[in-house]
C-alpha atoms as a PDB file:
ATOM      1  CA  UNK A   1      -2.804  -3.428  -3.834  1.00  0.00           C
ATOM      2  CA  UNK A   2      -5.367  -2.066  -5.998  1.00  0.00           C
ATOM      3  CA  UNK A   3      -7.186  -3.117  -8.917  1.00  0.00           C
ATOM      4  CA  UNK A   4      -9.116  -1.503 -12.114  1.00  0.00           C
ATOM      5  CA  UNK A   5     -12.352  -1.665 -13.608  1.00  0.00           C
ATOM      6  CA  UNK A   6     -12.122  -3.605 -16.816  1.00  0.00           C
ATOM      7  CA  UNK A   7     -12.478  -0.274 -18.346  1.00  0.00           C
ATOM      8  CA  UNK A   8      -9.127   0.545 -17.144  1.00  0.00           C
ATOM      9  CA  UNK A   9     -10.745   3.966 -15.945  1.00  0.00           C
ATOM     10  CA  UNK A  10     -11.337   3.695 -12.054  1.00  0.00           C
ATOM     11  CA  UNK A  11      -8.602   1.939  -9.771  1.00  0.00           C
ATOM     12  CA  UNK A  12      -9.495   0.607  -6.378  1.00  0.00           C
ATOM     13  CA  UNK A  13      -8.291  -1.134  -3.309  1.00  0.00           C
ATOM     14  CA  UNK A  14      -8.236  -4.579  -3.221  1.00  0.00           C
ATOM     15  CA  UNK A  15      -5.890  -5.886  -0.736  1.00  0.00           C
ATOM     16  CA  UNK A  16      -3.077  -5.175   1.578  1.00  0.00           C
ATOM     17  CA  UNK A  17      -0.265  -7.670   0.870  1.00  0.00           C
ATOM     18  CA  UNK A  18       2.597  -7.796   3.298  1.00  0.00           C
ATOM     19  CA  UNK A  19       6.396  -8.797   1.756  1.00  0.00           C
ATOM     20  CA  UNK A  20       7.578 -12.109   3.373  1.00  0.00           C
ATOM     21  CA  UNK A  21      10.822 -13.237   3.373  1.00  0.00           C
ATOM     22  CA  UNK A  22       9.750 -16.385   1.264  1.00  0.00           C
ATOM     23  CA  UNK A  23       8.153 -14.820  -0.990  1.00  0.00           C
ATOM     24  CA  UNK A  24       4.680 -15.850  -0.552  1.00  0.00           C
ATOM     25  CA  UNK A  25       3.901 -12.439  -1.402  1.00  0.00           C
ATOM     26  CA  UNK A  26       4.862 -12.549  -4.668  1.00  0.00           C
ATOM     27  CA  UNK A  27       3.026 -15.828  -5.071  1.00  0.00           C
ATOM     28  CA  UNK A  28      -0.219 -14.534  -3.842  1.00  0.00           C
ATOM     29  CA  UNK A  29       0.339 -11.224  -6.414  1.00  0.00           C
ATOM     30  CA  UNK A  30       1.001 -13.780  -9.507  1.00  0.00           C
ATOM     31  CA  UNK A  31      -2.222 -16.229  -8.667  1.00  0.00           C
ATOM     32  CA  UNK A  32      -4.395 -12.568  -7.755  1.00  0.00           C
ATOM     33  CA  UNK A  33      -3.207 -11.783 -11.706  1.00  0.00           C
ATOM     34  CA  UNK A  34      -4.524 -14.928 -12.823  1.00  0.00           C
ATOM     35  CA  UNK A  35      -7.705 -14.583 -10.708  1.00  0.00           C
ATOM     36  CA  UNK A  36      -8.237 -10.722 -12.153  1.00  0.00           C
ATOM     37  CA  UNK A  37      -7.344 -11.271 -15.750  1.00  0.00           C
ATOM     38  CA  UNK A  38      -4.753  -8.827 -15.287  1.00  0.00           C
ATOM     39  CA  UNK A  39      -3.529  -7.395 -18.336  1.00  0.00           C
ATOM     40  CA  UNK A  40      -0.730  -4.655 -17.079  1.00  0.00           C
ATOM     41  CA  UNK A  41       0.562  -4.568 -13.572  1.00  0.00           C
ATOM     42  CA  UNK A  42       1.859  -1.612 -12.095  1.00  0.00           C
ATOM     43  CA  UNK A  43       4.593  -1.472  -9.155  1.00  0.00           C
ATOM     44  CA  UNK A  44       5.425   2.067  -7.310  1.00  0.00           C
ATOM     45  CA  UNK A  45       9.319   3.495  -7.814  1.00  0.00           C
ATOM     46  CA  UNK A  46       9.636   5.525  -4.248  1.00  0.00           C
ATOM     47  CA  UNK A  47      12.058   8.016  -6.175  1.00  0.00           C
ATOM     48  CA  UNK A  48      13.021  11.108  -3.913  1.00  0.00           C
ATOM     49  CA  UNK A  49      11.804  14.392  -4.189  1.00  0.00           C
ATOM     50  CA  UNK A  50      14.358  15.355  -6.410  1.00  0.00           C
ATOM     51  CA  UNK A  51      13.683  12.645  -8.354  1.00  0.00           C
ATOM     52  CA  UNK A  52      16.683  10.400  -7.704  1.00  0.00           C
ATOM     53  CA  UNK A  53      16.637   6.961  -7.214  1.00  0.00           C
ATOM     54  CA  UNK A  54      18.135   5.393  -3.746  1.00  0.00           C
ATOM     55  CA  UNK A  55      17.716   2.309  -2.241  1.00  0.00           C
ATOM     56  CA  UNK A  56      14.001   1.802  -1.769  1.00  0.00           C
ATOM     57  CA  UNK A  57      13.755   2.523  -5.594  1.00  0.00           C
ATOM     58  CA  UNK A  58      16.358  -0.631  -6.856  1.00  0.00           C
ATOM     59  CA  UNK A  59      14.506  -2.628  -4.062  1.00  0.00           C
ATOM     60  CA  UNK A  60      11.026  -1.706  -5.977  1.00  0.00           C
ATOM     61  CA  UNK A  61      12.880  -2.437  -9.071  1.00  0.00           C
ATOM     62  CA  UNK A  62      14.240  -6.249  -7.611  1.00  0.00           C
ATOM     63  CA  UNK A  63      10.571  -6.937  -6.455  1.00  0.00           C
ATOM     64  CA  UNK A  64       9.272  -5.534  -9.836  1.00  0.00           C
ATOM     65  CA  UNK A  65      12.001  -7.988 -11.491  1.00  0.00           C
ATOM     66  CA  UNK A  66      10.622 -10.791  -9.268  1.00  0.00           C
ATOM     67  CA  UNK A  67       6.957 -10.938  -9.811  1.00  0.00           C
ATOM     68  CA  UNK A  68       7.448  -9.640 -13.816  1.00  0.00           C
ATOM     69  CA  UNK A  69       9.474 -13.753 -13.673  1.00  0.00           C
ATOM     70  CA  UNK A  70       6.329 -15.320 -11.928  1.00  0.00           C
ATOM     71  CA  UNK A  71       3.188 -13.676 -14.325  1.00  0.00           C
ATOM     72  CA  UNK A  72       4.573 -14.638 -17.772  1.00  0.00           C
ATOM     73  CA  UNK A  73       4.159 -11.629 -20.897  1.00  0.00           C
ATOM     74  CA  UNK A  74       1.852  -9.530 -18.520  1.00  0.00           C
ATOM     75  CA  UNK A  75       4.162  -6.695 -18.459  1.00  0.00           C
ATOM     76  CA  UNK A  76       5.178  -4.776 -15.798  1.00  0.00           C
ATOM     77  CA  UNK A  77       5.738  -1.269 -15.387  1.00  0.00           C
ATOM     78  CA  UNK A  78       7.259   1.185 -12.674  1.00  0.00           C
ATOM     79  CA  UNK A  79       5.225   4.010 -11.826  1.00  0.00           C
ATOM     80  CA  UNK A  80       6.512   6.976  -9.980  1.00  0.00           C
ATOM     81  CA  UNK A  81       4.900   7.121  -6.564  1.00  0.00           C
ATOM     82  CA  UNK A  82       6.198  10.060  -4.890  1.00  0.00           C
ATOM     83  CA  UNK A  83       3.644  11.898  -2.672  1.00  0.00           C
ATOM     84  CA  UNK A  84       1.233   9.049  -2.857  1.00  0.00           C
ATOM     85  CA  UNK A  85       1.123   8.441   0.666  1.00  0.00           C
ATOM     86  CA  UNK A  86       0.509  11.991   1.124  1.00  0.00           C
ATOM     87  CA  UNK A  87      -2.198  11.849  -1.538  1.00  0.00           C
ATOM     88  CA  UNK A  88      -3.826   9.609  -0.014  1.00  0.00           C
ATOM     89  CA  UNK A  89      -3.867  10.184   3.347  1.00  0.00           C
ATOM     90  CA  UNK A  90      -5.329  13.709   2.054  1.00  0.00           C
ATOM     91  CA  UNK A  91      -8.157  11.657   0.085  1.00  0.00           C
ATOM     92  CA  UNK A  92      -9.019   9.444   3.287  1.00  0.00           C
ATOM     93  CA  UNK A  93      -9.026  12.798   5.702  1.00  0.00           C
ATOM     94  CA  UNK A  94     -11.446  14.808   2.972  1.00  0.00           C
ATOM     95  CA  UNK A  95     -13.741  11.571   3.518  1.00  0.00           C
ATOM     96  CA  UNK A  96     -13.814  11.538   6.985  1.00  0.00           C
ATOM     97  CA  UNK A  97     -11.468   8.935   7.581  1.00  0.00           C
ATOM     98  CA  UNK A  98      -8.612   8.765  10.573  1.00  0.00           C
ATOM     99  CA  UNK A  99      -6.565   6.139   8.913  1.00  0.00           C
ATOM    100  CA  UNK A 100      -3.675   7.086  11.172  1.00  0.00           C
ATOM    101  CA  UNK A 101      -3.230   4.179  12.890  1.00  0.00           C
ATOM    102  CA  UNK A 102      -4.512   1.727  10.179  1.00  0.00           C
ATOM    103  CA  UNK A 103      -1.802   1.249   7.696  1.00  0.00           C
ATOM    104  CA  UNK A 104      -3.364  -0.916   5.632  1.00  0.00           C
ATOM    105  CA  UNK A 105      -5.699   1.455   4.686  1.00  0.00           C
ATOM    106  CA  UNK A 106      -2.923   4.294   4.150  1.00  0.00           C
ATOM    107  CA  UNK A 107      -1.321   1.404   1.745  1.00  0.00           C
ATOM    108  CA  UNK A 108      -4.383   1.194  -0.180  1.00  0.00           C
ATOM    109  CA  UNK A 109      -5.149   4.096  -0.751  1.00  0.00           C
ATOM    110  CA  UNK A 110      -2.110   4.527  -1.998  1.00  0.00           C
ATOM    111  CA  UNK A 111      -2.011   1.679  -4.070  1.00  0.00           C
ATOM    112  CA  UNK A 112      -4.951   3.246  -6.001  1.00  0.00           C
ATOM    113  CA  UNK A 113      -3.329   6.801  -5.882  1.00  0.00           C
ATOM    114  CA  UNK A 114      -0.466   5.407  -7.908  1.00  0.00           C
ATOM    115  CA  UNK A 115      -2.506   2.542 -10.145  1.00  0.00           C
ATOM    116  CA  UNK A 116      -4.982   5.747 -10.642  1.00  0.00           C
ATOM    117  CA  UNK A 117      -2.509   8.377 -12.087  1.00  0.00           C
ATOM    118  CA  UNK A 118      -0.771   5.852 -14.505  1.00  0.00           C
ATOM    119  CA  UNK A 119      -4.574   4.854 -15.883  1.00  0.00           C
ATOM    120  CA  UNK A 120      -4.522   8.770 -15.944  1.00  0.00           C
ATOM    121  CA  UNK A 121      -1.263   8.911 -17.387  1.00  0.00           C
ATOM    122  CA  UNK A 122      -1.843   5.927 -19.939  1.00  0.00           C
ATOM    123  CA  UNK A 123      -5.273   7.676 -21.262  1.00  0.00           C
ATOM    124  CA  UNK A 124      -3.224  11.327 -21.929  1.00  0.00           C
ATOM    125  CA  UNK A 125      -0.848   9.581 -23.978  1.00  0.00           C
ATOM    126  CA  UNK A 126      -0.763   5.735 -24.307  1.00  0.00           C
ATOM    127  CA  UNK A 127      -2.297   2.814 -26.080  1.00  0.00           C
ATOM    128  CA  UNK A 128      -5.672   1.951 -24.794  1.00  0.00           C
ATOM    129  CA  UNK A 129      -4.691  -1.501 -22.891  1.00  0.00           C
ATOM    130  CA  UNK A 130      -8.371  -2.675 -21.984  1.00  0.00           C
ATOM    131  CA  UNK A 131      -8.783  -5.122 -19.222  1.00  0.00           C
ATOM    132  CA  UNK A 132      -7.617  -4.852 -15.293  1.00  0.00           C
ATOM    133  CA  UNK A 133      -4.993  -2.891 -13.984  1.00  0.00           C
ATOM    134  CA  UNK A 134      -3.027  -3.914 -10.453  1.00  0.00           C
END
């Protein structure tokens, strides 16, 4: 997971949250948009490279669904996060990091490659929506 400045110019990490089959994971990701004053939350679409949707991407849509139920009118938006892995593990290697065998950090990092590019994205063309980002 990663979080904005209140800016809504600079995303970074914040947290690695696993899925659980109970859902405390989407618990934990409502109560952390309480605790941030989140004002916009953004969830990755793993489309394909050719841009078509499979599996992973109606799961990411479900989950989206699912947490969009549990944080009231603090929309939610699906963000296209192909090569964000790749991204970041570029990012981590150019600063020295071997993040390899840590995928928490790989997660991260590309939790803020994706919440990054859609503040990017958002300040090309969008609204200005001040106040955190996850």
């Amino acid at each position: 997971m990663a979080l904005s400045d209140a800016t809504g110019m600079l995303a970074s990490p914040l947290e690695t949250i696993r899925r659980a089959k109970d859902q405390r994971d989407l618990d934990h990701l409502a109560e952390l948009v309480v605790t941030h004053e989140v004002v916009e939350v953004v969830v990755g679409l793993p489309k394909h490279l050719s841009g078509a949707s499979g599996a992973s991407a109606r799961d990411a849509s479900a989950y989206a669904e699912a947490l969009a139920s549990r944080i009231g009118n603090v929309p939610v938006h699906l963000v296209d996060e192909r090569l964000s892995t790749v991204t970041a593990a570029g990012h981590l290697r150019a600063g020295g990091i071997d993040a390899r065998r840590q995928r928490s950090v790989i997660d991260q990092a590309a939790a803020v490659v994706i919440l990054q590019s859609h503040l990017d994205e958002r300040r090309r063309t969008g609204p200005d929506l001040r106040g955190r980002h996850s």
